[in-house]
PDB file of N, CA and C in Angstrom:
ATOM      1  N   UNK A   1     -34.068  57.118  28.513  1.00  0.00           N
ATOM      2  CA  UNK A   1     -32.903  56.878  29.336  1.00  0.00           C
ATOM      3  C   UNK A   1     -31.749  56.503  28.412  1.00  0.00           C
ATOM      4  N   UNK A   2     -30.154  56.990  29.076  1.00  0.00           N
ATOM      5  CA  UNK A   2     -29.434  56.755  27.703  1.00  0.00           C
ATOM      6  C   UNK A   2     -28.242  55.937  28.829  1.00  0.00           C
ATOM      7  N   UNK A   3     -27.541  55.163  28.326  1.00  0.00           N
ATOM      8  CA  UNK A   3     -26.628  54.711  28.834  1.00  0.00           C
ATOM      9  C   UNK A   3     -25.252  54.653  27.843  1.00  0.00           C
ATOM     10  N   UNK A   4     -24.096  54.941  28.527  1.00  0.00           N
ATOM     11  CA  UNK A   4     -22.606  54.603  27.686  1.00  0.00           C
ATOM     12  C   UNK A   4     -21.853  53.567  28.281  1.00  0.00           C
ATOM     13  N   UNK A   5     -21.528  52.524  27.101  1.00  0.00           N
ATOM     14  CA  UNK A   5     -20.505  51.208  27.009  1.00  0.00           C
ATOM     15  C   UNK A   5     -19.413  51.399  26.485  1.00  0.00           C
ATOM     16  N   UNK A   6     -18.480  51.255  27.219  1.00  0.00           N
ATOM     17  CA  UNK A   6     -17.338  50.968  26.591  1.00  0.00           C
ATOM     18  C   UNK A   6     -17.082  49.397  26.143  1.00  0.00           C
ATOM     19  N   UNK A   7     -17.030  49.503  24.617  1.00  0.00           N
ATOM     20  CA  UNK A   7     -16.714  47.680  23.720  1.00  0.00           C
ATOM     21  C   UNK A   7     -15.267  47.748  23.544  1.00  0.00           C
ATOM     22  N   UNK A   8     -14.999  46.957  23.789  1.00  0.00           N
ATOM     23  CA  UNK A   8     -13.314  46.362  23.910  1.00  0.00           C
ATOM     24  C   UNK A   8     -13.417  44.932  22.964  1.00  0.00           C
ATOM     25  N   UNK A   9     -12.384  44.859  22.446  1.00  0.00           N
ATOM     26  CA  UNK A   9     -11.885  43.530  21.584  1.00  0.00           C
ATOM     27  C   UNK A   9     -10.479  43.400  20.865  1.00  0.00           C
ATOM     28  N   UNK A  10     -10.085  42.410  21.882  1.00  0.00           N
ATOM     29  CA  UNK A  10      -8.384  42.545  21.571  1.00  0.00           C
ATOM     30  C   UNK A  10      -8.644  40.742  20.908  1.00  0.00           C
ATOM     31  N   UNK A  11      -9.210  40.043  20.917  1.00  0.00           N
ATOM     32  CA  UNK A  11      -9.413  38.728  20.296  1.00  0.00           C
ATOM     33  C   UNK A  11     -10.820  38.272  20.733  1.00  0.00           C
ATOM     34  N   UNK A  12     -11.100  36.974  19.668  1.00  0.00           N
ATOM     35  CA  UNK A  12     -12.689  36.740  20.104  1.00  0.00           C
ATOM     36  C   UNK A  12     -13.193  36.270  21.527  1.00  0.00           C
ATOM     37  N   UNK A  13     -11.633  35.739  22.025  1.00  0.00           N
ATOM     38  CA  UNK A  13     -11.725  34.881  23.807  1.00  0.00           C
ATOM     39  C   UNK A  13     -12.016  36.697  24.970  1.00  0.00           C
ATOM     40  N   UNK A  14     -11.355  37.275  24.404  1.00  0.00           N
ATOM     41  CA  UNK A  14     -11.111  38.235  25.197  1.00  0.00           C
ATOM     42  C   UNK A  14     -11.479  39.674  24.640  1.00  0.00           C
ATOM     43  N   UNK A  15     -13.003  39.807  25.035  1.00  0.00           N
ATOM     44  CA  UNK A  15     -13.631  40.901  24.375  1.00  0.00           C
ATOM     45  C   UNK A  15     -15.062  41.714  25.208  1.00  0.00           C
ATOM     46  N   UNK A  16     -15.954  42.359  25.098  1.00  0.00           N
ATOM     47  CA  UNK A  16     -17.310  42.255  26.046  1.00  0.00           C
ATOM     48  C   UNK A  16     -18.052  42.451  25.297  1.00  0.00           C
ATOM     49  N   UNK A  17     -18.271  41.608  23.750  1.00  0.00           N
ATOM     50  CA  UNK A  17     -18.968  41.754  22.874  1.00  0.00           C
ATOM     51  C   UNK A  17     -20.339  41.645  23.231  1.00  0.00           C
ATOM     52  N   UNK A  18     -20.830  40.325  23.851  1.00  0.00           N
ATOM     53  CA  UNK A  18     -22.176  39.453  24.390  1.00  0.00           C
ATOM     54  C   UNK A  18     -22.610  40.432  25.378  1.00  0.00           C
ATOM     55  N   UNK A  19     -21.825  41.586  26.364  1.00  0.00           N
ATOM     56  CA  UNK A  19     -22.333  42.707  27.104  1.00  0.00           C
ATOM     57  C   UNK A  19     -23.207  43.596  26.268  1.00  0.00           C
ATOM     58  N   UNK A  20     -22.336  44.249  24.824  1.00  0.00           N
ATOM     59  CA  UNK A  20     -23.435  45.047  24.001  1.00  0.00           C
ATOM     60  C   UNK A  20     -24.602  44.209  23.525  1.00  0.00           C
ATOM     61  N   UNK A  21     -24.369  43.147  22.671  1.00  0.00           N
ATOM     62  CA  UNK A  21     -25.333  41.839  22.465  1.00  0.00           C
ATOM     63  C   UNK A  21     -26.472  41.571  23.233  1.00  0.00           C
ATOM     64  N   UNK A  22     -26.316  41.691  24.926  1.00  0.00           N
ATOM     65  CA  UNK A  22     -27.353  41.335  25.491  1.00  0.00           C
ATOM     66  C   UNK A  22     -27.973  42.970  25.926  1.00  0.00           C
ATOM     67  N   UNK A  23     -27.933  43.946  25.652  1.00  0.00           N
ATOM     68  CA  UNK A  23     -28.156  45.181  25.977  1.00  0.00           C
ATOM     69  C   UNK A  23     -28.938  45.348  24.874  1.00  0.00           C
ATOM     70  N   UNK A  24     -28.700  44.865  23.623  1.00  0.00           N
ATOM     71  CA  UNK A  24     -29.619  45.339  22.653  1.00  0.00           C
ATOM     72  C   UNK A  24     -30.646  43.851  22.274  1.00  0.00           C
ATOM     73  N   UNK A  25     -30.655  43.145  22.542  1.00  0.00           N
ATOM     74  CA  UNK A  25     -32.054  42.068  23.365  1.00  0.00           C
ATOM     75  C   UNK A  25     -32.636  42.281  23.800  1.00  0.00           C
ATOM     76  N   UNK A  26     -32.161  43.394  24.700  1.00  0.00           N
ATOM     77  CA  UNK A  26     -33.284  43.858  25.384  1.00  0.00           C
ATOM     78  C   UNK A  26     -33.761  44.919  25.429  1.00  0.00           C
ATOM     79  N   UNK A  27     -33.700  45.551  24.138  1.00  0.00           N
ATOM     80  CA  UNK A  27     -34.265  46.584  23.331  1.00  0.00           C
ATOM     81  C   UNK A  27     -33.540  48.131  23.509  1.00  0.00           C
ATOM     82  N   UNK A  28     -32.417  47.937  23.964  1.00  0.00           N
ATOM     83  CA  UNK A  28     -31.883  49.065  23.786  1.00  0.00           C
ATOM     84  C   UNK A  28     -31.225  49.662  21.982  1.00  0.00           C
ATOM     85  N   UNK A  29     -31.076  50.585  22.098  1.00  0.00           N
ATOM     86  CA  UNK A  29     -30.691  50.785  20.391  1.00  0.00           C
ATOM     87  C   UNK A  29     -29.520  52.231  20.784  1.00  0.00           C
ATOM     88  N   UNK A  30     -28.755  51.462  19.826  1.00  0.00           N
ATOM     89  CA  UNK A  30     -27.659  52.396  19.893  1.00  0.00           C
ATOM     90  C   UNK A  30     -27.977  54.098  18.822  1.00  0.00           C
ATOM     91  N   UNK A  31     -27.262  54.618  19.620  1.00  0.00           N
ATOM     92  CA  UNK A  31     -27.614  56.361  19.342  1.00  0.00           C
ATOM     93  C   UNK A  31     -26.680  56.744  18.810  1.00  0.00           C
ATOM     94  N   UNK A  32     -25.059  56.773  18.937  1.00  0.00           N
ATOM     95  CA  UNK A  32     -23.750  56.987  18.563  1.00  0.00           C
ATOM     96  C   UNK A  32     -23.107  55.728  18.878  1.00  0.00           C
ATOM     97  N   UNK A  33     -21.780  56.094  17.929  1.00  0.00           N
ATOM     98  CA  UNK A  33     -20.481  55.155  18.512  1.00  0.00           C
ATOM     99  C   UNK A  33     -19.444  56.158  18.104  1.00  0.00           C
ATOM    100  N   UNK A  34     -18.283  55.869  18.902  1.00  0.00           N
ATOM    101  CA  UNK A  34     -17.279  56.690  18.555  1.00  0.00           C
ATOM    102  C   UNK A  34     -15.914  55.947  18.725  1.00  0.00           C
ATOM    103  N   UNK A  35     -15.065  55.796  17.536  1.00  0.00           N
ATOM    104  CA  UNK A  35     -14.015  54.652  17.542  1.00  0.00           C
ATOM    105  C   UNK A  35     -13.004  55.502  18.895  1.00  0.00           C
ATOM    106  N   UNK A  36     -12.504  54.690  19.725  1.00  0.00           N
ATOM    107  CA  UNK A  36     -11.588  55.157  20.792  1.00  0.00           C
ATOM    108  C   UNK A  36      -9.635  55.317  20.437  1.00  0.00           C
ATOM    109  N   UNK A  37      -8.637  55.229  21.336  1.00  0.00           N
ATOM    110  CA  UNK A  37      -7.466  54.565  21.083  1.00  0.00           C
ATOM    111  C   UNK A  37      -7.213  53.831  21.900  1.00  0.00           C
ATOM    112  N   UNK A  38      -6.627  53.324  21.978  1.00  0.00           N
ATOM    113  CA  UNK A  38      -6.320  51.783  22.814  1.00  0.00           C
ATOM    114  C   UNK A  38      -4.898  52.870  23.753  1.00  0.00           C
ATOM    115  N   UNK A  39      -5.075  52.400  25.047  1.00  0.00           N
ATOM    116  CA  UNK A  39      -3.710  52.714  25.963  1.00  0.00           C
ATOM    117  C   UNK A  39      -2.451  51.585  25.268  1.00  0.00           C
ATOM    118  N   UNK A  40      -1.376  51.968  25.198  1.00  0.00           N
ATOM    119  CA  UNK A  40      -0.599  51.357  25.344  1.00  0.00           C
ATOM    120  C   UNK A  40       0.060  50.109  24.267  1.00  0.00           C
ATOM    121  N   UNK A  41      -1.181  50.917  23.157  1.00  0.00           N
ATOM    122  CA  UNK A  41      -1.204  49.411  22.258  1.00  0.00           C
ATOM    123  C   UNK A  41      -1.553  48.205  22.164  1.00  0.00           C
ATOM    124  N   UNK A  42      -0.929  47.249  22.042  1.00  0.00           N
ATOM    125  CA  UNK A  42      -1.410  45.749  22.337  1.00  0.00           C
ATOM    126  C   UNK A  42      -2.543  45.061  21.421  1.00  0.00           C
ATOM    127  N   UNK A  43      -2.746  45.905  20.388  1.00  0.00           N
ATOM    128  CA  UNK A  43      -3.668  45.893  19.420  1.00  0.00           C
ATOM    129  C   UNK A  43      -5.137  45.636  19.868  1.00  0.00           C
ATOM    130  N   UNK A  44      -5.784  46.042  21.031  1.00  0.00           N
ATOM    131  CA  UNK A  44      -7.009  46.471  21.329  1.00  0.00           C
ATOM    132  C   UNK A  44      -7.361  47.191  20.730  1.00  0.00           C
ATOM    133  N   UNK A  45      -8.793  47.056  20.788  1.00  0.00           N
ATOM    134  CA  UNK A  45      -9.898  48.253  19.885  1.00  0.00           C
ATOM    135  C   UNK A  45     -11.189  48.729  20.761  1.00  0.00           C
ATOM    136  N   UNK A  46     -11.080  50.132  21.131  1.00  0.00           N
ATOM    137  CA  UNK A  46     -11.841  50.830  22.138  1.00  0.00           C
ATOM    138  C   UNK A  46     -13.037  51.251  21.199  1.00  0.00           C
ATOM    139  N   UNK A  47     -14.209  51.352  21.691  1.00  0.00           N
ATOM    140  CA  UNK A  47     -15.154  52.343  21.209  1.00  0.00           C
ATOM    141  C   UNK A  47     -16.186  52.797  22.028  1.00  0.00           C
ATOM    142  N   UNK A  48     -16.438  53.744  22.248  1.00  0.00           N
ATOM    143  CA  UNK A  48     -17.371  54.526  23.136  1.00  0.00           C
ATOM    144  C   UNK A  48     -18.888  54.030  22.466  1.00  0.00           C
ATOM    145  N   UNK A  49     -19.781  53.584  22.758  1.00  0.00           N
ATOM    146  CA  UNK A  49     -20.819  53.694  22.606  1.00  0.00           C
ATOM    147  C   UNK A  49     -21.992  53.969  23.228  1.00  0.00           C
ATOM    148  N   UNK A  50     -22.888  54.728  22.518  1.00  0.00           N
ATOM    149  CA  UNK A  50     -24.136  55.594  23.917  1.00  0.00           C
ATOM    150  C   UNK A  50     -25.040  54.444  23.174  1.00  0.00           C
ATOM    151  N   UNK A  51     -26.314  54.089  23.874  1.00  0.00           N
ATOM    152  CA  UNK A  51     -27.600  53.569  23.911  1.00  0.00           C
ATOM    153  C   UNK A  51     -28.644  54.594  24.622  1.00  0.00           C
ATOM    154  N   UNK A  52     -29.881  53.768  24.064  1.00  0.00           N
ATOM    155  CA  UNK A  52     -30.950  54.830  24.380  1.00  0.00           C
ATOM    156  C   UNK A  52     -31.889  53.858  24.797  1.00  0.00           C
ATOM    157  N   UNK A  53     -32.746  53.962  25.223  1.00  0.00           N
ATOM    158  CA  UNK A  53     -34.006  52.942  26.041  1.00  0.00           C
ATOM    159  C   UNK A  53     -35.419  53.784  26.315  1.00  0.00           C
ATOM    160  N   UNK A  54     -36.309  53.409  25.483  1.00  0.00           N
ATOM    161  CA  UNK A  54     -37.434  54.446  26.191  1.00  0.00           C
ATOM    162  C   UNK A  54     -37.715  53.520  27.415  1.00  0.00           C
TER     163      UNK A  54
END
């Protein structure tokens, strides 16, 4: 089974780091990542990432 996250991090308060973090706890393992662009600027940082799960 594969699932895609979008990781966001515009500062350490305001990010969904602990979302990928707890996804791979629980044994998921990442397959790709792919750096994104941020809408609008604001110095966010997008990245597509797929996971995989047997």
């Amino acid at each position: 089974m594969q699932k895609a996250i979008i990781v966001n991090y515009l500062t350490d308060k305001r990010n969904n780091l602990s979302d990928l973090n707890q996804l791979l706890q629980e044994g998921w393992v990442v397959v790709s990542q792919s750096a994104m662009s941020g809408a609008g600027g604001g110095g966010a940082v997008y990245s597509l990432v797929i996971l995989e799960k047997n």
